[in-house]
Protein backbone atom coordinates (compact mmCIF):
# COMPACT_ATOMS: atom_id res chain seq x y z
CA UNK A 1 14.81 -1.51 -12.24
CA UNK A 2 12.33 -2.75 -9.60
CA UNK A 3 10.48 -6.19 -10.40
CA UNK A 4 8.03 -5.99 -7.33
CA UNK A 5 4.71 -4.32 -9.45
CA UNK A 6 5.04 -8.12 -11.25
CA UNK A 7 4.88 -9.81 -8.16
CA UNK A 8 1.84 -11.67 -6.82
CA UNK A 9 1.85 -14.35 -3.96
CA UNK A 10 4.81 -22.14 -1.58
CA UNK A 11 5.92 -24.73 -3.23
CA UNK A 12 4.46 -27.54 -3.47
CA UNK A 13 3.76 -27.48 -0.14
CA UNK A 14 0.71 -28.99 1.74
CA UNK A 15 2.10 -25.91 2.56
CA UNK A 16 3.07 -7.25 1.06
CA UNK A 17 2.41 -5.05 -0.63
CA UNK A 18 4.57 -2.10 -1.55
CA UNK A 19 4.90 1.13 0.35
CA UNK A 20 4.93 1.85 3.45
CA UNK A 21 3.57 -0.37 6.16
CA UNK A 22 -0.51 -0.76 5.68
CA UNK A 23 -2.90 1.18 8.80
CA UNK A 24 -4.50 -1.30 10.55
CA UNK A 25 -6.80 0.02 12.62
CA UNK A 26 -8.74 -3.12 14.31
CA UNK A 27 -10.79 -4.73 11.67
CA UNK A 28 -13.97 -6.52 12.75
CA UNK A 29 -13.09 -10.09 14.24
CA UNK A 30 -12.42 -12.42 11.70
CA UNK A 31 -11.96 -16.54 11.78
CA UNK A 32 -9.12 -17.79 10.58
CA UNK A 33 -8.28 -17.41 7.03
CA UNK A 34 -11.31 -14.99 6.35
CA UNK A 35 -11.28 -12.18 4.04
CA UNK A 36 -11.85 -8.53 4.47
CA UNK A 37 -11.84 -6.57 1.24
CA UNK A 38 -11.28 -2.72 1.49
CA UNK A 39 -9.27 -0.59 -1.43
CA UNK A 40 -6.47 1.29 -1.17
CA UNK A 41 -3.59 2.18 -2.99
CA UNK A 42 -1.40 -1.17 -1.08
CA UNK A 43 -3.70 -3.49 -0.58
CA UNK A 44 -7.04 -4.77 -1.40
CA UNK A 45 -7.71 -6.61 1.58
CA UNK A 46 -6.83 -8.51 4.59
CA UNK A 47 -6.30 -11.93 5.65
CA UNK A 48 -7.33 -12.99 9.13
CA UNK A 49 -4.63 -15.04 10.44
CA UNK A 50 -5.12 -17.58 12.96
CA UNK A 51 -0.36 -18.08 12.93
CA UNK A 52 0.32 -14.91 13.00
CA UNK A 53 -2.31 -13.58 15.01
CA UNK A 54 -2.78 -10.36 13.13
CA UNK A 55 -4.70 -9.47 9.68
CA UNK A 56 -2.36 -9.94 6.56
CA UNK A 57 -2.83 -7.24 3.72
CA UNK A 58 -2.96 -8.98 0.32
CA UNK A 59 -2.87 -7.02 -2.78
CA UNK A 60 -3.80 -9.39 -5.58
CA UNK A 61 -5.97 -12.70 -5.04
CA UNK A 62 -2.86 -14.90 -5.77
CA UNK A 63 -1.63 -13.47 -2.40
CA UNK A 64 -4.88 -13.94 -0.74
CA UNK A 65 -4.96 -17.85 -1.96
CA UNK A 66 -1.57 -18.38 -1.07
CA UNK A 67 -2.31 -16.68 2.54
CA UNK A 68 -5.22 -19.61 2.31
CA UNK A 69 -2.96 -22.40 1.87
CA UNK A 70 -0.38 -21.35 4.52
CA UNK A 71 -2.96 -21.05 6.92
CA UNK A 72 -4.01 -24.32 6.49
CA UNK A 73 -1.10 -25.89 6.39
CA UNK A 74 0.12 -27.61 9.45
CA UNK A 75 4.15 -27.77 8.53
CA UNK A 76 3.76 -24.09 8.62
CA UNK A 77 4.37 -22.18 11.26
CA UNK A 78 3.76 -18.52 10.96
CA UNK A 79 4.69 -16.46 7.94
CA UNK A 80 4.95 -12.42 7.27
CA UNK A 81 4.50 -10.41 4.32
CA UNK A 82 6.58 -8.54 1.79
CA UNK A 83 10.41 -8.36 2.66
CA UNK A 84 13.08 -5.76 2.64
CA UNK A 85 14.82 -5.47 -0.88
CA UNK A 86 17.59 -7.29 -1.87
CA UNK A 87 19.52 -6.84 -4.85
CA UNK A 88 20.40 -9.55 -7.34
CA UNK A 89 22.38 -9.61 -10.78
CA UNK A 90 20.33 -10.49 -13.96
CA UNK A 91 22.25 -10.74 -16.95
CA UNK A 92 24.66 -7.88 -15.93
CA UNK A 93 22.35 -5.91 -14.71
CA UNK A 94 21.67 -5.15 -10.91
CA UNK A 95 17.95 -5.27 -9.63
CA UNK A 96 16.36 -4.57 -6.88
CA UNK A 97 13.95 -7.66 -5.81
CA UNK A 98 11.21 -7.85 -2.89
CA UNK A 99 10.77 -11.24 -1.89
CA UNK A 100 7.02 -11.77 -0.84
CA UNK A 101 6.57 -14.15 1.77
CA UNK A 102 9.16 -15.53 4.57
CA UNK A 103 7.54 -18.70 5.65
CA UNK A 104 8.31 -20.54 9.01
CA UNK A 105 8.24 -24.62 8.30
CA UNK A 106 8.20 -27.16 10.92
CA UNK A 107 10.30 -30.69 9.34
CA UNK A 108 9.42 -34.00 10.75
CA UNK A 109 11.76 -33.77 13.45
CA UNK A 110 9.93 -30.60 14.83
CA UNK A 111 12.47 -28.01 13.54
CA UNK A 112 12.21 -24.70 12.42
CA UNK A 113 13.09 -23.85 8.74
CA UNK A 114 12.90 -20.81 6.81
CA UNK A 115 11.43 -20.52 3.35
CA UNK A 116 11.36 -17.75 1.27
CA UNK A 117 8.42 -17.53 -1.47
CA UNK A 118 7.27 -15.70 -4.61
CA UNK A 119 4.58 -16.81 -6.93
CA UNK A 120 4.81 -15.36 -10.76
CA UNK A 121 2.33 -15.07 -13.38
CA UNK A 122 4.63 -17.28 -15.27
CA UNK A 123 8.29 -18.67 -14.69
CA UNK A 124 9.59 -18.32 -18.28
CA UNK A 125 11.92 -15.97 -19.82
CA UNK A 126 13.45 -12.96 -18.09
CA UNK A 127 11.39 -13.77 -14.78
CA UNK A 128 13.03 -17.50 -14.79
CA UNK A 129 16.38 -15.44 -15.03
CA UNK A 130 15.24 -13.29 -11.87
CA UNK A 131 14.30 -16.06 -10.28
CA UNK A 132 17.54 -18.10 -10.75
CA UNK A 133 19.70 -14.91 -9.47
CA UNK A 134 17.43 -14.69 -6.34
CA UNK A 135 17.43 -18.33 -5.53
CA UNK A 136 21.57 -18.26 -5.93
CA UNK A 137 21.30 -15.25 -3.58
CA UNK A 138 19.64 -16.85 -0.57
CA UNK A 139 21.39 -20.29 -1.50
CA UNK A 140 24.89 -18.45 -0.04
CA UNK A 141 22.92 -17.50 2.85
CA UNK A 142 21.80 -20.81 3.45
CA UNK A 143 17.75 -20.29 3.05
CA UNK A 144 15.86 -22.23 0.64
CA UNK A 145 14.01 -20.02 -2.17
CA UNK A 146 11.07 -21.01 -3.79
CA UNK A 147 9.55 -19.67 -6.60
CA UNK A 148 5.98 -20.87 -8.29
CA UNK A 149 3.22 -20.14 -10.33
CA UNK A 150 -0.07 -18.46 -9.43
CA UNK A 151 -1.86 -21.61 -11.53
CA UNK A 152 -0.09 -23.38 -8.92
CA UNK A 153 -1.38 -21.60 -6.54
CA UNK A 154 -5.36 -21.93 -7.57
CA UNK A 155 -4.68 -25.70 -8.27
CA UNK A 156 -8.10 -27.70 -7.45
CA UNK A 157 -9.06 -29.27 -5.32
CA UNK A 158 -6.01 -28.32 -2.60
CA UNK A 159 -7.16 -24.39 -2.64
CA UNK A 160 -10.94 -24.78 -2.38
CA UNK A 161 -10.19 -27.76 0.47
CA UNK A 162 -8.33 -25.42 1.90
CA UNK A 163 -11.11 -22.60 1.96
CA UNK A 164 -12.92 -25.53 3.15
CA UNK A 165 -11.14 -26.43 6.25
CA UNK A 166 -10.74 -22.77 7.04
CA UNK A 167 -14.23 -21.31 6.75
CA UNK A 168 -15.37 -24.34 9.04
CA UNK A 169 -12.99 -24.43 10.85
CA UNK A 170 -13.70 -21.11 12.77
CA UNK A 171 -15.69 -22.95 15.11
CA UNK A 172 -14.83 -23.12 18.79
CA UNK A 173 -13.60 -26.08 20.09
CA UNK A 174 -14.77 -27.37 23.56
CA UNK A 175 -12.12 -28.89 25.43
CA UNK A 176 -14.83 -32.04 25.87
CA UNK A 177 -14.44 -32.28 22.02
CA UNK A 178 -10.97 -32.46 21.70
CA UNK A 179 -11.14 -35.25 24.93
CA UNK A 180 -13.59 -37.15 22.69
CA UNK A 181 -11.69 -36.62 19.86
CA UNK A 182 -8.62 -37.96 21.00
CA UNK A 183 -10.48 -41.11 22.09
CA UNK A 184 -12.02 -41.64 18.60
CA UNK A 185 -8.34 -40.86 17.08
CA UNK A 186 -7.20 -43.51 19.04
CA UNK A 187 -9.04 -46.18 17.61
CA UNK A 188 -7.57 -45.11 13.91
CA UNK A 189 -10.18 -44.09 11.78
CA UNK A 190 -9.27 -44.22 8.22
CA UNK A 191 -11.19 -41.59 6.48
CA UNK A 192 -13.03 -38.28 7.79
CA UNK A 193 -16.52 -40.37 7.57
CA UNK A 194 -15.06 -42.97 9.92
CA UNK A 195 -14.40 -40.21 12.42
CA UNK A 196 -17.62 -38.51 12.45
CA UNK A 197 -19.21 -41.93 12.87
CA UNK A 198 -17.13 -42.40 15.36
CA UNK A 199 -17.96 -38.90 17.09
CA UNK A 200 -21.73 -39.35 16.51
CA UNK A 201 -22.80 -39.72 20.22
CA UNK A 202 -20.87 -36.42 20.92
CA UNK A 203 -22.63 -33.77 22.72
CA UNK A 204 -21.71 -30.52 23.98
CA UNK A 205 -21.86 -29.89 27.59
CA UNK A 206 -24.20 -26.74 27.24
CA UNK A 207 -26.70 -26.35 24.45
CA UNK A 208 -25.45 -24.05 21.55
CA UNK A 209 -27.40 -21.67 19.32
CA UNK A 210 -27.02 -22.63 16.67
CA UNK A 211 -25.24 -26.11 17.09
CA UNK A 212 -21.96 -26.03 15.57
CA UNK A 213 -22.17 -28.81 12.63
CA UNK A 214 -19.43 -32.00 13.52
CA UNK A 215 -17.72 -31.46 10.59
CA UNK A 216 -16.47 -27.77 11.60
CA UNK A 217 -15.35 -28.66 15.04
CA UNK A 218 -12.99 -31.46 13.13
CA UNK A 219 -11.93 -28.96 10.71
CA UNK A 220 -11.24 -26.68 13.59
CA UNK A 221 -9.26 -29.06 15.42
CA UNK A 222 -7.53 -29.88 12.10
CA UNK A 223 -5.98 -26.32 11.91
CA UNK A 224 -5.20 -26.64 15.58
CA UNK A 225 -2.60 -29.54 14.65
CA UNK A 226 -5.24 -32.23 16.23
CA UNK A 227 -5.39 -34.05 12.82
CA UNK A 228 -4.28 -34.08 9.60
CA UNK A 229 -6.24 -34.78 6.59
CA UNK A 230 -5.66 -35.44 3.24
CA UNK A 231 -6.50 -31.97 1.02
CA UNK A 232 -4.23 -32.29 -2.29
CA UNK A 233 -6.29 -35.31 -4.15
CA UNK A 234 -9.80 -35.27 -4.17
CA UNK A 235 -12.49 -32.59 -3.41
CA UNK A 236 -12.84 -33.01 0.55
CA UNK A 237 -15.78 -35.58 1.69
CA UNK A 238 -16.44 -38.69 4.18
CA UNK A 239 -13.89 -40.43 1.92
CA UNK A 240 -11.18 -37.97 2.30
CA UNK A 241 -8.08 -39.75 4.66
CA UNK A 242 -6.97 -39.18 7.67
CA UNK A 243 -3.04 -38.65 7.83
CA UNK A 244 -1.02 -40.76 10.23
């Protein structure tokens, strides 16, 4: 018995698709974390991804929003799709089990860690026995499991921030900016408002059509791993902190 077709797609984290593999054929450039939707039988759409540096195919939207939050996460490092099967005992019988996501997470020391990810409609019943018999499977391997819900996934405001950060963010960012920026950083602005204030005399070195708003070059510089800022609590704004 295969469990995959109830799969969608980290824990709470500030952190495929069945088939064979998906034909890419260059999509139109995207910015990070945008989405292209197309229909086929294994996906619905792709991902833009600024870590791995190729489109991700999602198949339901709780993959796509998960894709989001990875993205804009700065622990995380890269992250791929659907993995190989594995199979696991539940209640005496064997299954067959695909894993969805195998994400790469930086620690505070810097180092690598690999987490392995599935998000579920629910977590009760037969699916919490699954996911108990796939976590003890990758706990004798040594690789953290995690398992959560796709409410978890939408929960507000991280997700939207997160949509946020990434749809701004796709600005470029002049290497005058991030000079500037670094200066401003340095005199420890509290909140996102106190930085922009702090930026306000910034100009670019070369007019731009249309000028890029302040905002989305701090956002950019945000997924870059310039900043961080606070996304889990409150709706993003000139209150919103900045992370030491």
């Amino acid at each position: 018995m295969n469990e995959d077709d109830d799969i969608a797609g980290p824990e709470e984290a500030s952190f495929g698709t069945d088939g064979p593999d998906p034909d890419i054929r260059a999509p139109p450039r995207k910015s990070g974390g945008e989405t292209t939707v197309q229909r086929n039988r294994n996906e619905r759409g792709l991902v833009a991804s600024r870590k791995n540096g190729i489109p991700m195919p999602w198949k339901r939207e709780a993959e796509r929003d998960f894709m989001h939050l990875l993205e804009s996460a700065p622990e995380v490092r890269s992250y791929e799709g659907r993995q190989g099967a594995i199979a696991v005992n539940v209640d005496g019988e064997i299954r067959e089990h695909r894993v969805q996501f195998k994400v790469e997470v930086a620690d505070a020391s810097g180092r690598a860690h690999t987490v392995m990810v599935d998000v579920f409609g629910s977590l009760d019943g037969a699916k919490g026995r699954l996911v108990n018999a796939v976590a003890d499977h990758y706990s004798a391997r040594a690789i953290h499991y995690v398992a959560i819900t796709e409410a978890e996934v939408a929960r507000q405001p991280r997700l939207g921030n997160a949509k946020a950060v990434l749809a701004g963010g796709a600005a470029e960012t002049p290497e005058e900016f991030l000079l500037a920026l670094s200066a401003a950083l340095a005199r420890a602005p509290a909140t996102l408002g106190e930085l922009e204030r702090a930026l306000s005399d910034w100009r670019p070195a070369g007019p731009t059509e249309p000028p890029t708003p302040l905002r989305h070059l701090i956002y950019a510089a945000t997924l870059r791993g310039c900043l961080r800022l606070e996304l889990h609590k409150e709706p993003i704004s000139e209150h919103t902190p900045i992370l030491t």
